[in-house]
Protein backbone atom coordinates (compact mmCIF):
# COMPACT_ATOMS: atom_id res chain seq x y z
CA UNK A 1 0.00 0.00 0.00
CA UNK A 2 1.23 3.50 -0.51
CA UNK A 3 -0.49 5.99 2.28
CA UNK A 4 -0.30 9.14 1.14
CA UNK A 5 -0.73 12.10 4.02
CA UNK A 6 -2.07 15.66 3.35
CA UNK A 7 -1.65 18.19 6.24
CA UNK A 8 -3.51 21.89 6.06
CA UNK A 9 -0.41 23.55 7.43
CA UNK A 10 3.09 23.39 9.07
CA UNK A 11 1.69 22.48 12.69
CA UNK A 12 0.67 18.66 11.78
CA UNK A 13 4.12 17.89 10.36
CA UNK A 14 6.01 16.74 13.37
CA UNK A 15 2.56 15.18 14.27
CA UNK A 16 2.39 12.79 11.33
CA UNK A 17 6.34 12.01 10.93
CA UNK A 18 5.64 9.69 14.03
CA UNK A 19 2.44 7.82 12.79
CA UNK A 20 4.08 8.09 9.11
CA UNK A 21 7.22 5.71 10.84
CA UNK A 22 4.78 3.24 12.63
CA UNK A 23 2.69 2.52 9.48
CA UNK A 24 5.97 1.83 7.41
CA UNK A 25 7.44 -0.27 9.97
CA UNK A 26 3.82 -2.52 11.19
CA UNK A 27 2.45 -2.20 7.66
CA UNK A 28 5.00 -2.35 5.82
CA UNK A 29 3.46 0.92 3.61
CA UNK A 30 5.27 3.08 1.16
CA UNK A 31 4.65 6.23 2.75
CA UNK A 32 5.88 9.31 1.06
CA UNK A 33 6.26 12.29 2.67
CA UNK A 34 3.25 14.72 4.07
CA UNK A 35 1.78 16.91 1.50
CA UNK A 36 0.67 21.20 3.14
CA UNK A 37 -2.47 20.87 0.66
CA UNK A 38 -3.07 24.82 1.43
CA UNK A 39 1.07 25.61 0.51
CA UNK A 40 0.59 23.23 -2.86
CA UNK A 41 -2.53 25.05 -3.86
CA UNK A 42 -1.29 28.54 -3.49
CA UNK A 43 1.55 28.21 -5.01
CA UNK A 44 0.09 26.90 -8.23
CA UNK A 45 -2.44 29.63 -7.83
CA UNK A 46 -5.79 27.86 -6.83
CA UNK A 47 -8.02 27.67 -3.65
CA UNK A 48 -7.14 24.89 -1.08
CA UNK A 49 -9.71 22.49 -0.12
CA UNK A 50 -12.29 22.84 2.71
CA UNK A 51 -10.59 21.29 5.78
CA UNK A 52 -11.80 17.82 6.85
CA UNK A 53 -13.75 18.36 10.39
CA UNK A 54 -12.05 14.90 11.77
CA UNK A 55 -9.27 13.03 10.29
CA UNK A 56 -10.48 11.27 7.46
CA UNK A 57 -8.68 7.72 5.74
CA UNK A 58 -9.78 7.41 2.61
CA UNK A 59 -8.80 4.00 0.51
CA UNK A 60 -9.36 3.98 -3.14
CA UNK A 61 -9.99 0.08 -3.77
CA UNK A 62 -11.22 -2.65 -1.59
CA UNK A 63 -7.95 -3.93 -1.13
CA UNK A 64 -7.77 -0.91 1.13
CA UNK A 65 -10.17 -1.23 3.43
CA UNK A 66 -8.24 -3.87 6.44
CA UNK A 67 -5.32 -1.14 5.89
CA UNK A 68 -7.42 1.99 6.32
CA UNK A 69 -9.06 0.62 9.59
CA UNK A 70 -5.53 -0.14 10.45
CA UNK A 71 -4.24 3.35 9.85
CA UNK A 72 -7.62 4.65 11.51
CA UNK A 73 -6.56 2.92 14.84
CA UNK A 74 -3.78 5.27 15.48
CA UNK A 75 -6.41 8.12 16.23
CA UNK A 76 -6.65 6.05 19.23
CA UNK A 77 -10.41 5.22 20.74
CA UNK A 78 -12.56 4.16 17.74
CA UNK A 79 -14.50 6.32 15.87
CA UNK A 80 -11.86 9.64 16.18
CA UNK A 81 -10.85 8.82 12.34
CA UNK A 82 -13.49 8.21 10.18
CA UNK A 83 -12.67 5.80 6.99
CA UNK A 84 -14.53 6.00 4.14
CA UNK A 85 -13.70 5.36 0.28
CA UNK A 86 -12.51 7.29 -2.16
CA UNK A 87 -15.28 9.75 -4.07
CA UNK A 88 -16.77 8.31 -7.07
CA UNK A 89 -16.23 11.67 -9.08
CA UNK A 90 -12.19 10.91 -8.70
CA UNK A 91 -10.45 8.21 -10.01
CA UNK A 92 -9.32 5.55 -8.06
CA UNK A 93 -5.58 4.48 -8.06
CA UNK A 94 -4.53 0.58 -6.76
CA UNK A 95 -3.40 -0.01 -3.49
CA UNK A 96 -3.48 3.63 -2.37
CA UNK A 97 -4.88 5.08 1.03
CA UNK A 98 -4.71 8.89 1.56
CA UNK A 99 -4.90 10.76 5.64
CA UNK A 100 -6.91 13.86 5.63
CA UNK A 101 -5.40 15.35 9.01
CA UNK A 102 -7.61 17.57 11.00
CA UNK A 103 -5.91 20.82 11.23
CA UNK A 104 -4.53 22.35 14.45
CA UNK A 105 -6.37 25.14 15.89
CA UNK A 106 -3.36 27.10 14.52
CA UNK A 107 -3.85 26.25 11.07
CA UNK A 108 -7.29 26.24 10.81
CA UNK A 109 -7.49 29.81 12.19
CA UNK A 110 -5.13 30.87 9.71
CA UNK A 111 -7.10 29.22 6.92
């Protein structure tokens, strides 16, 4: 699986580095570094997307789904990360899984 993680500011990065290291050591993921969805759409001139109210897993295939409620469980009790799939208006890629972090109070007031 390759879990990809977007972040809506600077704040979540040290936050995710350690989860990032867990799920490529217990599941053996390709995870690439975060992605500051806010910093990528202004620099290429467009408006970022809405924030996510909670963090959100989303896996694009079934083969996704035992990973995502994997990934889920580090939000500790159940139910803090919702999973869900991928939207039908995108297109699905194999064996991906993205993490929609909920911002910080920091970056969500400066959104």
């Amino acid at each position: 699986m390759v879990v990809y993680v977007q972040t809506y500011g600077a704040a979540e990065r040290e936050l995710v580095q350690g989860w990032q290291a867990a799920w490529r050591q217990d599941l053996q993921a390709l995870v690439p570094r975060a992605e500051d969805v806010v910093a990528t759409a202004r620099g290429a001139g467009r408006i970022p997307p809405l924030p996510v109210r909670q963090t959100t897993v989303r896996y694009h295939d079934e083969d996704g789904i035992a990973c995502a409620n994997k990934i889920a469980a580090t939000g500790g009790r159940e139910g803090a990360w919702k999973v869900e799939p991928l939207s039908a208006r995108l297109k699905p890629s194999r064996h991906v899984i993205e993490v929609w972090v909920k911002p910080t109070k920091a970056d969500a007031d400066a959104y």
